[in-house]
C-alpha atoms as a PDB file:
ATOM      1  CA  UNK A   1       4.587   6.733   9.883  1.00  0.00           C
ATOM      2  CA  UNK A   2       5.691   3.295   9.215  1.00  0.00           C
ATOM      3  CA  UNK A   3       5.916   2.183   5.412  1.00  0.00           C
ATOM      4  CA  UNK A   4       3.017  -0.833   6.031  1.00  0.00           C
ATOM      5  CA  UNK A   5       0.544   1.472   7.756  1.00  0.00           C
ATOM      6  CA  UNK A   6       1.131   4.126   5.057  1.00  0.00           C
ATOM      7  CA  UNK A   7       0.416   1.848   1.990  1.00  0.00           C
ATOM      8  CA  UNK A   8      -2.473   0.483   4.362  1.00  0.00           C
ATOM      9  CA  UNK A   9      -4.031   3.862   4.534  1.00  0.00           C
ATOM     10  CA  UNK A  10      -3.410   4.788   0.981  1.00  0.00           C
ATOM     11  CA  UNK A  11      -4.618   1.605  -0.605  1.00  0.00           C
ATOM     12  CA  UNK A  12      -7.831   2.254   1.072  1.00  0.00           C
ATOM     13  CA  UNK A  13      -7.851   6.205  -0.283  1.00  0.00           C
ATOM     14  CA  UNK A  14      -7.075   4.161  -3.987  1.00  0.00           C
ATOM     15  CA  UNK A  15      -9.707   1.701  -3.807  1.00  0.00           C
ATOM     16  CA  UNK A  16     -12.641   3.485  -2.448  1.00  0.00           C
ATOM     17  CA  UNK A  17     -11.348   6.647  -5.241  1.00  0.00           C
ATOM     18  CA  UNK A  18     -15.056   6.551  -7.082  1.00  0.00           C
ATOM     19  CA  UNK A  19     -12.901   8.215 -10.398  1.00  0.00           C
ATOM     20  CA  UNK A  20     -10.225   5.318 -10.308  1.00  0.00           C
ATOM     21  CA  UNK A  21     -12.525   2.000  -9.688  1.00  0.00           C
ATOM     22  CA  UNK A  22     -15.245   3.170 -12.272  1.00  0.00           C
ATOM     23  CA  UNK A  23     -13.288   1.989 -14.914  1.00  0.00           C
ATOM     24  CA  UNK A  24     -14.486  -1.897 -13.152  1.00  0.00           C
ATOM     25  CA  UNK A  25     -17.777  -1.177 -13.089  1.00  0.00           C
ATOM     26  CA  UNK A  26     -17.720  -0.335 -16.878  1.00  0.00           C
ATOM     27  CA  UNK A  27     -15.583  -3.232 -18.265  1.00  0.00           C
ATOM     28  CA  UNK A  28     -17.024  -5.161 -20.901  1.00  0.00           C
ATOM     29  CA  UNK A  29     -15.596  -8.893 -20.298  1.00  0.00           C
ATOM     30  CA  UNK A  30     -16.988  -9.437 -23.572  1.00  0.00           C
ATOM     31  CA  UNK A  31     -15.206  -6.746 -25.420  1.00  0.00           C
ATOM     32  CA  UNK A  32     -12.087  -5.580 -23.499  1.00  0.00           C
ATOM     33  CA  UNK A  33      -8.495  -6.806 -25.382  1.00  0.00           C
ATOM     34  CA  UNK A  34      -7.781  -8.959 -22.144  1.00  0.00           C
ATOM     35  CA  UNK A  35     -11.375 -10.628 -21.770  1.00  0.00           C
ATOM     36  CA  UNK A  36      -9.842 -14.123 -22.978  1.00  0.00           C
ATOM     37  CA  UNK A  37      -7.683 -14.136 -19.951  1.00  0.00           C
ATOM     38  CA  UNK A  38      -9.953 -12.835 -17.354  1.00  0.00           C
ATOM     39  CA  UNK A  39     -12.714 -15.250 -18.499  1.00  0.00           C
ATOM     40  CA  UNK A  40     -10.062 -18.309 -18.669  1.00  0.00           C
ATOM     41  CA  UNK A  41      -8.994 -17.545 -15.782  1.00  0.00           C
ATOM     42  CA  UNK A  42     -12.717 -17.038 -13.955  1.00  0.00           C
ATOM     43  CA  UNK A  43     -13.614 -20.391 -15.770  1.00  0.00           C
ATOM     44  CA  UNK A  44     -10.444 -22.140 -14.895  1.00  0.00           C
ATOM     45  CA  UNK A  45     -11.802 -21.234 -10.964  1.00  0.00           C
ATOM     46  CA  UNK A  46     -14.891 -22.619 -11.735  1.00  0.00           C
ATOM     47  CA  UNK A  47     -13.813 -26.058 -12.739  1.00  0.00           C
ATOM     48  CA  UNK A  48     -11.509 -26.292  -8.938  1.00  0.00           C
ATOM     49  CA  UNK A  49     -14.650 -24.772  -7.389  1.00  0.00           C
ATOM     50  CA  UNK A  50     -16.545 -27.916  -8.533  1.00  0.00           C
ATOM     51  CA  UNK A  51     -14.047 -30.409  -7.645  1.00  0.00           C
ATOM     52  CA  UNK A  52     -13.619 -28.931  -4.388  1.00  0.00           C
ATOM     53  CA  UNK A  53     -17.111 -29.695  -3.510  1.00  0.00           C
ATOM     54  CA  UNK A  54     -19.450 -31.251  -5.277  1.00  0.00           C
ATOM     55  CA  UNK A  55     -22.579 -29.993  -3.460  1.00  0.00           C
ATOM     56  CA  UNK A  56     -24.583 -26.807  -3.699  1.00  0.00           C
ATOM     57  CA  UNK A  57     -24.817 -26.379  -0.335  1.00  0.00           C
ATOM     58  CA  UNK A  58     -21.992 -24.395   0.453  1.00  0.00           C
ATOM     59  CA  UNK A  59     -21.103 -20.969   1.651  1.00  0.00           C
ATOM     60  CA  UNK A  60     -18.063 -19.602  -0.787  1.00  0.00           C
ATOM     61  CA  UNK A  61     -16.118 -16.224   0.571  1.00  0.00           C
ATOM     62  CA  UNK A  62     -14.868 -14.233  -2.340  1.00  0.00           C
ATOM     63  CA  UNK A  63     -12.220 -11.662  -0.989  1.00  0.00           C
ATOM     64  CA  UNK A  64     -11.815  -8.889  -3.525  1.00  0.00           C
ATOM     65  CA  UNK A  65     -14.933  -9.310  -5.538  1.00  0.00           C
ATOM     66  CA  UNK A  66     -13.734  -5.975  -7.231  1.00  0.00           C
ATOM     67  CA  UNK A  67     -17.389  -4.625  -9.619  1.00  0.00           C
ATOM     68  CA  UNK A  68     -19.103  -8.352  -8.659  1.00  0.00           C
ATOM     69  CA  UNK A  69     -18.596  -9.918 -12.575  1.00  0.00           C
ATOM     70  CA  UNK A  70     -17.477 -12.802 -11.257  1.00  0.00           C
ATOM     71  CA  UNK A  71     -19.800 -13.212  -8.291  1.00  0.00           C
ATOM     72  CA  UNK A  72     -22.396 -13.585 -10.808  1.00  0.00           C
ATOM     73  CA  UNK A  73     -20.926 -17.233 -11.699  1.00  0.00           C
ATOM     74  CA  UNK A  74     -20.324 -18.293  -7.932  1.00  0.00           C
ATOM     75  CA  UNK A  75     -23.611 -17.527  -6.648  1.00  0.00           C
ATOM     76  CA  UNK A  76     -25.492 -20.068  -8.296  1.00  0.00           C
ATOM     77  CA  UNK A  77     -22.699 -22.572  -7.384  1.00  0.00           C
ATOM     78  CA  UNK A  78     -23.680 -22.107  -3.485  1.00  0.00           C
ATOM     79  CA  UNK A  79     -25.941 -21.315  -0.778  1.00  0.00           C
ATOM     80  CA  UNK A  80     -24.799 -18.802   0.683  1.00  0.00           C
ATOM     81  CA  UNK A  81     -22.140 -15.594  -0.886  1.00  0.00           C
ATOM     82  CA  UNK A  82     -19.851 -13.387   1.089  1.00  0.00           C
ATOM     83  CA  UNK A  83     -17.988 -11.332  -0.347  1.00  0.00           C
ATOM     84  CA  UNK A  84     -15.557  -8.512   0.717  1.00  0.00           C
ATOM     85  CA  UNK A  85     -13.710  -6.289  -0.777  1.00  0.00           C
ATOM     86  CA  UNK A  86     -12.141  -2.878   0.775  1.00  0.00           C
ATOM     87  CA  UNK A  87     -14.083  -0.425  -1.669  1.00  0.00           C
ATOM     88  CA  UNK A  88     -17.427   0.777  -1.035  1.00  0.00           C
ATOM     89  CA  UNK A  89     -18.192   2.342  -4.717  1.00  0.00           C
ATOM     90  CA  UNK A  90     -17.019  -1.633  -5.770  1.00  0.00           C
ATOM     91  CA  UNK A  91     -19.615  -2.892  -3.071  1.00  0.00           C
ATOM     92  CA  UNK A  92     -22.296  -0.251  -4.488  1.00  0.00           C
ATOM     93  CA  UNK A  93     -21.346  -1.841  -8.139  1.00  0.00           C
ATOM     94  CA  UNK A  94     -21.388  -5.068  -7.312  1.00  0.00           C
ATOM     95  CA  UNK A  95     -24.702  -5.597  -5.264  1.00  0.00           C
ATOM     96  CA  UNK A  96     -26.288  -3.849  -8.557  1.00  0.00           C
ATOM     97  CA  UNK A  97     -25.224  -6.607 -10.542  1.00  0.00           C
ATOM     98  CA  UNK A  98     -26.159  -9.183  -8.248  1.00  0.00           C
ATOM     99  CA  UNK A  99     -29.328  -7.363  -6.914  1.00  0.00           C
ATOM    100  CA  UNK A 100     -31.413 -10.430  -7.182  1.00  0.00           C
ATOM    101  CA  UNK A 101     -29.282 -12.425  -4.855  1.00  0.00           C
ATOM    102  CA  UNK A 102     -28.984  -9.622  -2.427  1.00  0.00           C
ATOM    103  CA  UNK A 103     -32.298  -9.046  -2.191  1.00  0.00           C
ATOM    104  CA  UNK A 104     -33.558 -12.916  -1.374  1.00  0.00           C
ATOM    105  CA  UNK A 105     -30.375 -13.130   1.162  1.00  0.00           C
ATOM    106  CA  UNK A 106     -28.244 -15.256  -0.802  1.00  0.00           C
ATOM    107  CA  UNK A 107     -25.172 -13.184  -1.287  1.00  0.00           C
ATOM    108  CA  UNK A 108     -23.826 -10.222   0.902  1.00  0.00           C
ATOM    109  CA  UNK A 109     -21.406  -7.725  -0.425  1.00  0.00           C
ATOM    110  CA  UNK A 110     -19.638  -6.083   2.762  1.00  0.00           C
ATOM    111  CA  UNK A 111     -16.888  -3.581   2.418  1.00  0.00           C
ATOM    112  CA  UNK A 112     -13.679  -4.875   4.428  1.00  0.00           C
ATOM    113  CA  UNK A 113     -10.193  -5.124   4.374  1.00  0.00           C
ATOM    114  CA  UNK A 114      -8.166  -8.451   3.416  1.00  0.00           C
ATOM    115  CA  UNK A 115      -5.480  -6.815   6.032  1.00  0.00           C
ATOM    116  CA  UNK A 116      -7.343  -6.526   8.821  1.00  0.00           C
ATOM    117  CA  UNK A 117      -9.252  -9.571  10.784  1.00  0.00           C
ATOM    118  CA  UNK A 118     -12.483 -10.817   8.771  1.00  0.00           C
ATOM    119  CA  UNK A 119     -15.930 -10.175  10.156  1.00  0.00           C
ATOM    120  CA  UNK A 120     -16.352 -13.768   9.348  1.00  0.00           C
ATOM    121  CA  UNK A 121     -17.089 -16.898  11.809  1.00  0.00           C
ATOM    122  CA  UNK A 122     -14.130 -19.261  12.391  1.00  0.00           C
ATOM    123  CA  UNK A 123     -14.791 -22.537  10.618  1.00  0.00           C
ATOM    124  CA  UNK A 124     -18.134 -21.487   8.889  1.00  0.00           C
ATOM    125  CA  UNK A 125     -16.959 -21.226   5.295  1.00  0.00           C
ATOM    126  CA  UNK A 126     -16.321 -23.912   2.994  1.00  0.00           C
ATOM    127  CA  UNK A 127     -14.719 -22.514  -0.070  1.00  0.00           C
ATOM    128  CA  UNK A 128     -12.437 -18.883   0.064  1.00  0.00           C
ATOM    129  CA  UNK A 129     -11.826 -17.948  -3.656  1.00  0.00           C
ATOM    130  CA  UNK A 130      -9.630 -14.956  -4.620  1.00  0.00           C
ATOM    131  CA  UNK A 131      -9.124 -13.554  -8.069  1.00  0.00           C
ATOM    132  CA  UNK A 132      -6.551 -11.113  -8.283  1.00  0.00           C
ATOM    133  CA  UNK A 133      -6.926  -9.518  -5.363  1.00  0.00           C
ATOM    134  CA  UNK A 134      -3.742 -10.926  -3.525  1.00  0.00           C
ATOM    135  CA  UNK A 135      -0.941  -8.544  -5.209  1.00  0.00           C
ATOM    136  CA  UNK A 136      -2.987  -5.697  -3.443  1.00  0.00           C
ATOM    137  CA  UNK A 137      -2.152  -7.007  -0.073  1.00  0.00           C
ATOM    138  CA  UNK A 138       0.303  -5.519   2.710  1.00  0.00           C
ATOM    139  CA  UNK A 139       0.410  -8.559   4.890  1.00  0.00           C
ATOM    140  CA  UNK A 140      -0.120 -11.919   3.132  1.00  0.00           C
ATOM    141  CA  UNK A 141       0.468 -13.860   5.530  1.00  0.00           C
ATOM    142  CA  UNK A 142      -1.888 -12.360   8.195  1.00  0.00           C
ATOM    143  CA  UNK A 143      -4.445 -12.667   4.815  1.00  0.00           C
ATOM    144  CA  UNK A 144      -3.552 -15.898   4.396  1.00  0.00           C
ATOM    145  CA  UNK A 145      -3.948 -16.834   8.423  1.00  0.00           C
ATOM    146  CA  UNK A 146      -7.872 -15.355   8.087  1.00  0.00           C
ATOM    147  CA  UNK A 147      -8.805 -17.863   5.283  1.00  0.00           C
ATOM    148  CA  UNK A 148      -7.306 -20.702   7.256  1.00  0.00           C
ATOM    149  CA  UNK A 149      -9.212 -19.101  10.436  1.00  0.00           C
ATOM    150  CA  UNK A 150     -12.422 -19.117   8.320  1.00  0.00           C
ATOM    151  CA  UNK A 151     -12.209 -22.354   6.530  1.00  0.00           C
ATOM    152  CA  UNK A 152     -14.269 -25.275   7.990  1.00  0.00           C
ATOM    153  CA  UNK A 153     -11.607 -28.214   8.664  1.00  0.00           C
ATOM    154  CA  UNK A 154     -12.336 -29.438   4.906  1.00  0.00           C
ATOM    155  CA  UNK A 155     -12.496 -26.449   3.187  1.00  0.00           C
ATOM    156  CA  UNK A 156     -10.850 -25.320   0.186  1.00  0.00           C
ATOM    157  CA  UNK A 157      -8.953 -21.954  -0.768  1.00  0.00           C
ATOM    158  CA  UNK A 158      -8.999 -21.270  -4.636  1.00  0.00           C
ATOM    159  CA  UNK A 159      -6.529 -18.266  -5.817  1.00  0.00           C
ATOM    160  CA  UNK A 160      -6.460 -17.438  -9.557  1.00  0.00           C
ATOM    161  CA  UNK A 161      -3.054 -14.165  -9.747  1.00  0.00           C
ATOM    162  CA  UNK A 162      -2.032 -12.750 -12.653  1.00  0.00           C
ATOM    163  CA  UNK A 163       1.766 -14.180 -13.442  1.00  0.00           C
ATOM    164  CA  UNK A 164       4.288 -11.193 -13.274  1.00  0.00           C
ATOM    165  CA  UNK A 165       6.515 -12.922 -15.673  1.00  0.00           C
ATOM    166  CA  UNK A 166       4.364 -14.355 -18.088  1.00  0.00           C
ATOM    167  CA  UNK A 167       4.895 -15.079 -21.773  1.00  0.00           C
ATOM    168  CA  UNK A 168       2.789 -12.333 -23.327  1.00  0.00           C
ATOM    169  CA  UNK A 169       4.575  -9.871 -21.622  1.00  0.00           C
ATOM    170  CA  UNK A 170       7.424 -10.780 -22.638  1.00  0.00           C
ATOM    171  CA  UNK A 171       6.970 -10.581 -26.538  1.00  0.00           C
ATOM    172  CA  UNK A 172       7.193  -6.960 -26.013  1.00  0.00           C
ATOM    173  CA  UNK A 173      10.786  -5.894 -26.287  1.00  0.00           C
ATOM    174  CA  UNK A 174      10.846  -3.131 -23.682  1.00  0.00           C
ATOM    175  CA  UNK A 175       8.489  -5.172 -21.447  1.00  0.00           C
ATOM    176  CA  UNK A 176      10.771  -8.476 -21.658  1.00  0.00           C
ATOM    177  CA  UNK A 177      13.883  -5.868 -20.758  1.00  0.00           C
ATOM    178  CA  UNK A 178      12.052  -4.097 -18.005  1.00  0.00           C
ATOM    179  CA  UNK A 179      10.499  -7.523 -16.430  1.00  0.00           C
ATOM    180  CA  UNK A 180      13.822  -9.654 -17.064  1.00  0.00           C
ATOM    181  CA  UNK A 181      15.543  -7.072 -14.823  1.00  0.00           C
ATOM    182  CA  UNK A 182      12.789  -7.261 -12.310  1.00  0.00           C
ATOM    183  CA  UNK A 183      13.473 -10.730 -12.372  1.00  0.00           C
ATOM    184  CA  UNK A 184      17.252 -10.213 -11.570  1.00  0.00           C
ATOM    185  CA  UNK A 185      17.369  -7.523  -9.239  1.00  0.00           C
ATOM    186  CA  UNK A 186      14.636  -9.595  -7.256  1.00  0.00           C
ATOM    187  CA  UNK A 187      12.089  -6.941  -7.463  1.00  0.00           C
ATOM    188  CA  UNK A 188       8.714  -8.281  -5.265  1.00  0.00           C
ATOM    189  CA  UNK A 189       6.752  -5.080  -5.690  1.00  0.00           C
ATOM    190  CA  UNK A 190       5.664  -2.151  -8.291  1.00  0.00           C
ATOM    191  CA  UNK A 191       4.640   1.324  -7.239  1.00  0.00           C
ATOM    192  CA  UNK A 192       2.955   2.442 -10.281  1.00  0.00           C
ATOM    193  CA  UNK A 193       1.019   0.303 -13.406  1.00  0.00           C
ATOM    194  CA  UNK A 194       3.811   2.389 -15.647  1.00  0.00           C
ATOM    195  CA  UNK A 195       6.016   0.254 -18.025  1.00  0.00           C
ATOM    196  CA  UNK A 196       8.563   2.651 -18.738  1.00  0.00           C
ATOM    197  CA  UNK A 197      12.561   1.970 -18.485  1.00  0.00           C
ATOM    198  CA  UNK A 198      12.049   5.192 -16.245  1.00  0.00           C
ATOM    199  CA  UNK A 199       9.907   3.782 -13.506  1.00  0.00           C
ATOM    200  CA  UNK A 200      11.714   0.668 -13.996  1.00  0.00           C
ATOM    201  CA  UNK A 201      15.055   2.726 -12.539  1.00  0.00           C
ATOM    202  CA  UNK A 202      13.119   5.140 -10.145  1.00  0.00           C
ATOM    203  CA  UNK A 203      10.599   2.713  -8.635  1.00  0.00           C
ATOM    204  CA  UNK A 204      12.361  -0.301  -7.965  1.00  0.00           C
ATOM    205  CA  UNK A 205      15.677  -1.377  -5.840  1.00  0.00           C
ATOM    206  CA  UNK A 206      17.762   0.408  -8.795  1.00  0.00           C
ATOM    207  CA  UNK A 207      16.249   3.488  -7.396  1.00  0.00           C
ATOM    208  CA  UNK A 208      19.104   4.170  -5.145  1.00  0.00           C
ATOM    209  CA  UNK A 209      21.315   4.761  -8.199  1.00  0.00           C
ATOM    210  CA  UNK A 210      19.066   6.702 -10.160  1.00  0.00           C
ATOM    211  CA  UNK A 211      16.958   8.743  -8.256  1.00  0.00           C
ATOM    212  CA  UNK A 212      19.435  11.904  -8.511  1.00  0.00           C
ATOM    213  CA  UNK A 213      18.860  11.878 -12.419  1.00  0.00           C
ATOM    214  CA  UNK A 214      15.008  12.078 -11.871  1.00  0.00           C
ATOM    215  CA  UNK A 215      15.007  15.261 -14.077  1.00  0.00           C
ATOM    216  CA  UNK A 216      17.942  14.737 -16.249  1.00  0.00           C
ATOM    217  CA  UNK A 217      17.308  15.187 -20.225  1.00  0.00           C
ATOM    218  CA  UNK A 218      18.564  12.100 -20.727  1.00  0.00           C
ATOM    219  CA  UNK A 219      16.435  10.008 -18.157  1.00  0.00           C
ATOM    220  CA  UNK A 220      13.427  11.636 -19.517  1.00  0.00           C
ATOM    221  CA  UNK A 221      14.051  11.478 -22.993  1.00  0.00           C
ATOM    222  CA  UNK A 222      12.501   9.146 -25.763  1.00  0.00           C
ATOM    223  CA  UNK A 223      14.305   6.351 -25.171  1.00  0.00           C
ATOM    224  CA  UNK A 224      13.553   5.485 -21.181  1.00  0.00           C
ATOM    225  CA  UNK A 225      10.149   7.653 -21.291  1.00  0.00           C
ATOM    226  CA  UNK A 226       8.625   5.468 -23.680  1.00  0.00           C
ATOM    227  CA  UNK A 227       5.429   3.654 -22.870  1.00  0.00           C
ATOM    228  CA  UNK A 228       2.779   3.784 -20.907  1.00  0.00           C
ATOM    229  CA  UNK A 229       2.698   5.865 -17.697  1.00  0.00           C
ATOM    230  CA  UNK A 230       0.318   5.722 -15.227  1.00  0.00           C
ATOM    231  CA  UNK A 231       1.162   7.173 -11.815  1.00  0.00           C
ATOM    232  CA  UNK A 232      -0.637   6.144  -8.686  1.00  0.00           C
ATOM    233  CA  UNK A 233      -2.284   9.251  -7.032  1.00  0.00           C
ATOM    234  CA  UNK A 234      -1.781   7.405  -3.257  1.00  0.00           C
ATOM    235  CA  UNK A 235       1.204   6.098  -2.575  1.00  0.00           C
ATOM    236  CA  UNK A 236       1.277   2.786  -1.785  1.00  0.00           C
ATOM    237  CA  UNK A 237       2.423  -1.114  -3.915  1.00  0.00           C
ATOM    238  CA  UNK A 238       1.570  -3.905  -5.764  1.00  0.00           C
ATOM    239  CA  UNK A 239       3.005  -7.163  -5.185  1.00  0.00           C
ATOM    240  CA  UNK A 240       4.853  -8.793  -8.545  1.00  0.00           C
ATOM    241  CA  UNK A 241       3.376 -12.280  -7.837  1.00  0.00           C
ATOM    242  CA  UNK A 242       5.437 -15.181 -10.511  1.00  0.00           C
ATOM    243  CA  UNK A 243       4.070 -18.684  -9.898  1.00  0.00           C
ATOM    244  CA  UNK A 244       7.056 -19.665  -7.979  1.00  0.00           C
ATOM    245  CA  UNK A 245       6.375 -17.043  -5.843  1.00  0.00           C
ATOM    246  CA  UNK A 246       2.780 -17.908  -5.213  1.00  0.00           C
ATOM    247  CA  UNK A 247       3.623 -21.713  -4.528  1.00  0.00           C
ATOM    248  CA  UNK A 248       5.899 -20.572  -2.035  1.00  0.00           C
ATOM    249  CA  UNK A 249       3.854 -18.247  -0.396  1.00  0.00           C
ATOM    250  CA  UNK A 250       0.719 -20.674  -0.467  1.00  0.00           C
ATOM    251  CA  UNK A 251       3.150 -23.459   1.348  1.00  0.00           C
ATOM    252  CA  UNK A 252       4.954 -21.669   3.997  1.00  0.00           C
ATOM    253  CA  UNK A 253       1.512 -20.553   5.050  1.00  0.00           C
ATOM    254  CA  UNK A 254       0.626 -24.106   5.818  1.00  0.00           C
ATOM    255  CA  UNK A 255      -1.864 -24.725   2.634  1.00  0.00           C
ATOM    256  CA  UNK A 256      -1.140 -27.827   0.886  1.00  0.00           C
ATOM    257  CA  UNK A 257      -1.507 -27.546  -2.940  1.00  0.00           C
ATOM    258  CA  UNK A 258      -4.110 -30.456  -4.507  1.00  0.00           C
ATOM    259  CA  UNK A 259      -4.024 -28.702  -7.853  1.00  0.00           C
ATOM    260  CA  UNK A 260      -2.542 -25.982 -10.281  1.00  0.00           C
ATOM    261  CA  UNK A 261      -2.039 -24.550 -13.262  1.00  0.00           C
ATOM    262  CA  UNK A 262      -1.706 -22.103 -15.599  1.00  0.00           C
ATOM    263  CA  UNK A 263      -4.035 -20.417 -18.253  1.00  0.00           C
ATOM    264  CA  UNK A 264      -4.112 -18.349 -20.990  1.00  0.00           C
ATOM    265  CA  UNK A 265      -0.746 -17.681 -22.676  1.00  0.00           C
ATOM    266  CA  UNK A 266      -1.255 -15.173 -25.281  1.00  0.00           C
ATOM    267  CA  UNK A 267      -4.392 -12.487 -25.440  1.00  0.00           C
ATOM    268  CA  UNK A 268      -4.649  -8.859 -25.994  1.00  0.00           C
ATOM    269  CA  UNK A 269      -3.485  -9.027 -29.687  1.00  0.00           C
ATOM    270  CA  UNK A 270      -2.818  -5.516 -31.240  1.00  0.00           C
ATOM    271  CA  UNK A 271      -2.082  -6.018 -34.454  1.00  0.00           C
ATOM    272  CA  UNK A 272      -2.190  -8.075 -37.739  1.00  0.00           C
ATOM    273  CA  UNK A 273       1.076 -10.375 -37.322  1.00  0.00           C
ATOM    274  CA  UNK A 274      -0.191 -10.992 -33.401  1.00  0.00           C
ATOM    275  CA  UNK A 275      -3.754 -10.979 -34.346  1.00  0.00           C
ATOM    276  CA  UNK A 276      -2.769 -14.194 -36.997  1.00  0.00           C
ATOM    277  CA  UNK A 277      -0.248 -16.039 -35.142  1.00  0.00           C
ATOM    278  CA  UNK A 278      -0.459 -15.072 -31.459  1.00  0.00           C
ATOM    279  CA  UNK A 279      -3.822 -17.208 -31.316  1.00  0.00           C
ATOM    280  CA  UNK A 280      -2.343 -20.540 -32.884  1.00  0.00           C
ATOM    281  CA  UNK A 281       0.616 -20.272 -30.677  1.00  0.00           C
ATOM    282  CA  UNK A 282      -1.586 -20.035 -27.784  1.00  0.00           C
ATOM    283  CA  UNK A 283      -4.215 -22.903 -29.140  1.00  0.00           C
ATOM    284  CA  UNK A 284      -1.036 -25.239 -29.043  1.00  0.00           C
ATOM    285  CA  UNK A 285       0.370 -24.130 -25.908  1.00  0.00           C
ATOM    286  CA  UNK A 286      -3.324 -24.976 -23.753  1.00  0.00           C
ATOM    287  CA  UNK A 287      -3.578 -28.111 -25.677  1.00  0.00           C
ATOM    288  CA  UNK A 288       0.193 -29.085 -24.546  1.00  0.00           C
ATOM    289  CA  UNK A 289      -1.014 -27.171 -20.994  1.00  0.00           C
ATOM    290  CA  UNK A 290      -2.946 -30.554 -20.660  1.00  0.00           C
ATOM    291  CA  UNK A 291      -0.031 -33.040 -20.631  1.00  0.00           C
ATOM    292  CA  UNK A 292       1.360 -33.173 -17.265  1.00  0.00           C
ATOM    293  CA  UNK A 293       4.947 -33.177 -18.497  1.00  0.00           C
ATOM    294  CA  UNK A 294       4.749 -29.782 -20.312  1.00  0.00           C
ATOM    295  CA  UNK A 295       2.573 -28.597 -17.759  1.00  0.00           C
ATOM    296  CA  UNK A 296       5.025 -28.948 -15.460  1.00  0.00           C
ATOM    297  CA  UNK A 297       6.907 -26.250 -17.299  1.00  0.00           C
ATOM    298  CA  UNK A 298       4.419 -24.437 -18.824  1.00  0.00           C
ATOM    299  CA  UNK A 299       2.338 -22.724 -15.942  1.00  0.00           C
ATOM    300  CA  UNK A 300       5.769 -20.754 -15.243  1.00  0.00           C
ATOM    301  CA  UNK A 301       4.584 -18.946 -17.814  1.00  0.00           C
ATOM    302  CA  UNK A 302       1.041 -18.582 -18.272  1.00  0.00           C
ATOM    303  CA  UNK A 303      -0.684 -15.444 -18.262  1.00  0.00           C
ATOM    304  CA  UNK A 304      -2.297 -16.500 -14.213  1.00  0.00           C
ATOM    305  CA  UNK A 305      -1.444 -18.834 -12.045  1.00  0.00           C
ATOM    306  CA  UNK A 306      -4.396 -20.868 -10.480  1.00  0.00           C
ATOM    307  CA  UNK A 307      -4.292 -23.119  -7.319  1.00  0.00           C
ATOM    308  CA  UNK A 308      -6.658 -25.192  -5.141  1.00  0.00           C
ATOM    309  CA  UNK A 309      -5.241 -25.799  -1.649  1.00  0.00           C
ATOM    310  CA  UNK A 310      -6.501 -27.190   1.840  1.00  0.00           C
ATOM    311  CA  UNK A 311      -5.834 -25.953   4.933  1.00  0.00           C
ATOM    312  CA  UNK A 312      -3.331 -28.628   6.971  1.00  0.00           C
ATOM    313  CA  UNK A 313      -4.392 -30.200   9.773  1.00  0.00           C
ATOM    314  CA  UNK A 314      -2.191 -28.716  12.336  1.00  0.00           C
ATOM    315  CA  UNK A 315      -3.427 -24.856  12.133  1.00  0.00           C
END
C-alpha cells in the first residue's frame, strides 16, 4: 500500500478514535495552560473574518471544526455554517455545543474529509476558515484546490496554523535542540507528538542512521529518552508548518495574501521565573507585533501564523 493512502486510512482510524478526540470535547479554553494562544489565535480570525466581509449574510465553511469551540463564535457572524471535519465523535461533540443553531438550520456539522472532494457547491461559499486543521492533511494542495473550487469569485480563505518554530518552543533547551535540527535537516513532517532526542533520531530523515540502535542502552537512556512521549497508535504524520512554509504553500496554490500575522509569543508558563517574566516579554513583543517594521520579523516567530487570502482570478 502506498505511503499517502496508508496515512489516509490511518488518520481517519485516529480521528474518529472516541478514546483519543475526547480529550477536545473536554478542554477548558478557559483553564487549559495554552488557552491564551488558542483564544488569540480564534480572536485574531475573528478580526480577518470581519474585514473580509462586512455583512452578516454570509455562508462561512469551517474545515476541521475539531469539538465545535470555535464554531460557537462564527455562527453568529453568518447566515449560514458548514462545517466538516473527518471525525464523527468530533461531529457528535460539536453539534451538542451548537445545538441551538443546528436545530433552527443555521449551522450543519457533516463528517468529511479535507482530502477527498467537498460535498460542497462550487462558488456558493463566501468565507473558508481553517484553524489548525491543515498540518493534518495528506494532500494540501488538492485541499487547497477545494476551497478555491468552493469560494464564490470574492471570497476569502482565513487559515490560523500553529508555527513549528516558534519562540516559546524554543526557550526549552531540548526543544530549541530538537526543533533547530528539524530546521536543518529540512524535516516537513512528525510521526508522533513526542519531544524526545529519541524520536527526534528515529522519526525523522536522521532515521536512516539510527534506526539500528532503536534498542541500544545508550539510545534509550536518560539523556535522549527524556521528555514527553506520546506514540501515535495509527500510523500516519503531521505536517511541521513554519510561516515561511505556509506563505509558500498559500502562494503556489494561487491565493494571494491581503493580510498576516502572527500571535501570541509566549503562553503555557510552568513556573515562577516564566510565570513573572514570560508575560512582560510577550506584552512587549504584541505591542511591537503592531509596527509593521517589527512585524515584518516578528510573525516568524509567533506562536501561529494567521493569513487572509483571495482566490486569483485565473483558477
Amino acid at each position: 500500500m502506498k505511503k499517502n493512502k496508508l496515512y489516509k486510512i490511518n488518520t481517519s482510524k485516529l480521528w474518529n478514535s472516541y478514546n483519543y478526540v475526547k480529550k477536545y470535547n473536554d478542554f477548558k479554553y478557559s483553564e487549559q495552560g495554552d488557552a491564551q494562544h488558542l483564544n488569540t489565535r480564534r480572536d485574531r480570525v475573528l478580526d480577518y473574518l470581519k474585514n473580509s466581509n462586512t455583512s452578516k449574510k454570509i455562508t462561512i465553511l469551517e474545515l476541521g471544526y475539531g469539538a465545535g469551540q470555535n464554531a460557537k463564535y462564527f455562527i453568529p457572524k453568518c447566515e449560514k455554517y458548514i462545517g466538516v471535519d473527518i471525525s464523527a465523535p468530533l461531529a457528535k461533540f460539536a453539534r451538542n455545543k451548537n445545538k441551538k443553531a443546528v436545530q433552527n438550520g443555521k449551522a450543519k456539522f457533516l463528517v468529511g474529509s479535507m482530502d477527498k472532494k467537498l460535498k460542497i457547491r462550487s462558488k456558493s461559499i463566501d468565507v473558508v476558515i481553517i484553524i489548525g486543521a491543515l498540518q493534518y492533511v495528506i494532500d494540501t494542495n488538492y485541499c487547497l484546490n477545494q476551497c478555491k473550487r468552493v469560494l464564490k469569485d470574492d471570497g476569502g480563505l482565513i487559515i490560523a496554523q500553529t508555527n513549528t518554530f516558534q519562540i516559546n518552543e524554543m526557550i526549552h533547551p531540548r526543544k530549541f535542540f530538537i526543533n533547530f535540527v528539524k530546521f536543518l535537516i529540512g524535516e516537513h513532517h512528525q510521526y508522533s507528538h513526542s519531544d524526545t532526542i529519541r524520536s527526534l533520531l528515529l522519526e525523522t530523515k536522521l532515521k536512516r542512521y539510527f534506526q539500528k540502535f532503536k534498542n541500544s542502552w545508550w539510545l534509550n537512556g536518560w539523556p535522549f529518552a527524556s521528555g514527553w512521549t506520546d506514540v501515535w497508535k495509527f500510523e500516519t504524520h503531521r505536517r511541521l508548518l513554519s510561516y515561511g512554509r505556509l506563505k509558500t504553500i498559500l502562494k503556489n496554490n494561487n491565493f494571494l495574501i491581503k493580510k498576516s500575522s502572527g500571535y501570541v509569543f509566549f503562553y503555557n508558563n510552568r513556573n515562577i521565573f516564566t510565570k513573572l517574566m514570560l508575560p512582560i516579554l510577550n506584552i512587549i513583543l504584541v505591542f511591537l507585533n503592531k509596527i509593521f517594521i517589527f512585524s515584518f520579523f516578528l510573525k516568524y516567530i509567533a506562536g501561529c501564523s494567521i493569513f487572509l487570502c483571495k482566490k486569483k482570478d485565473d483558477f
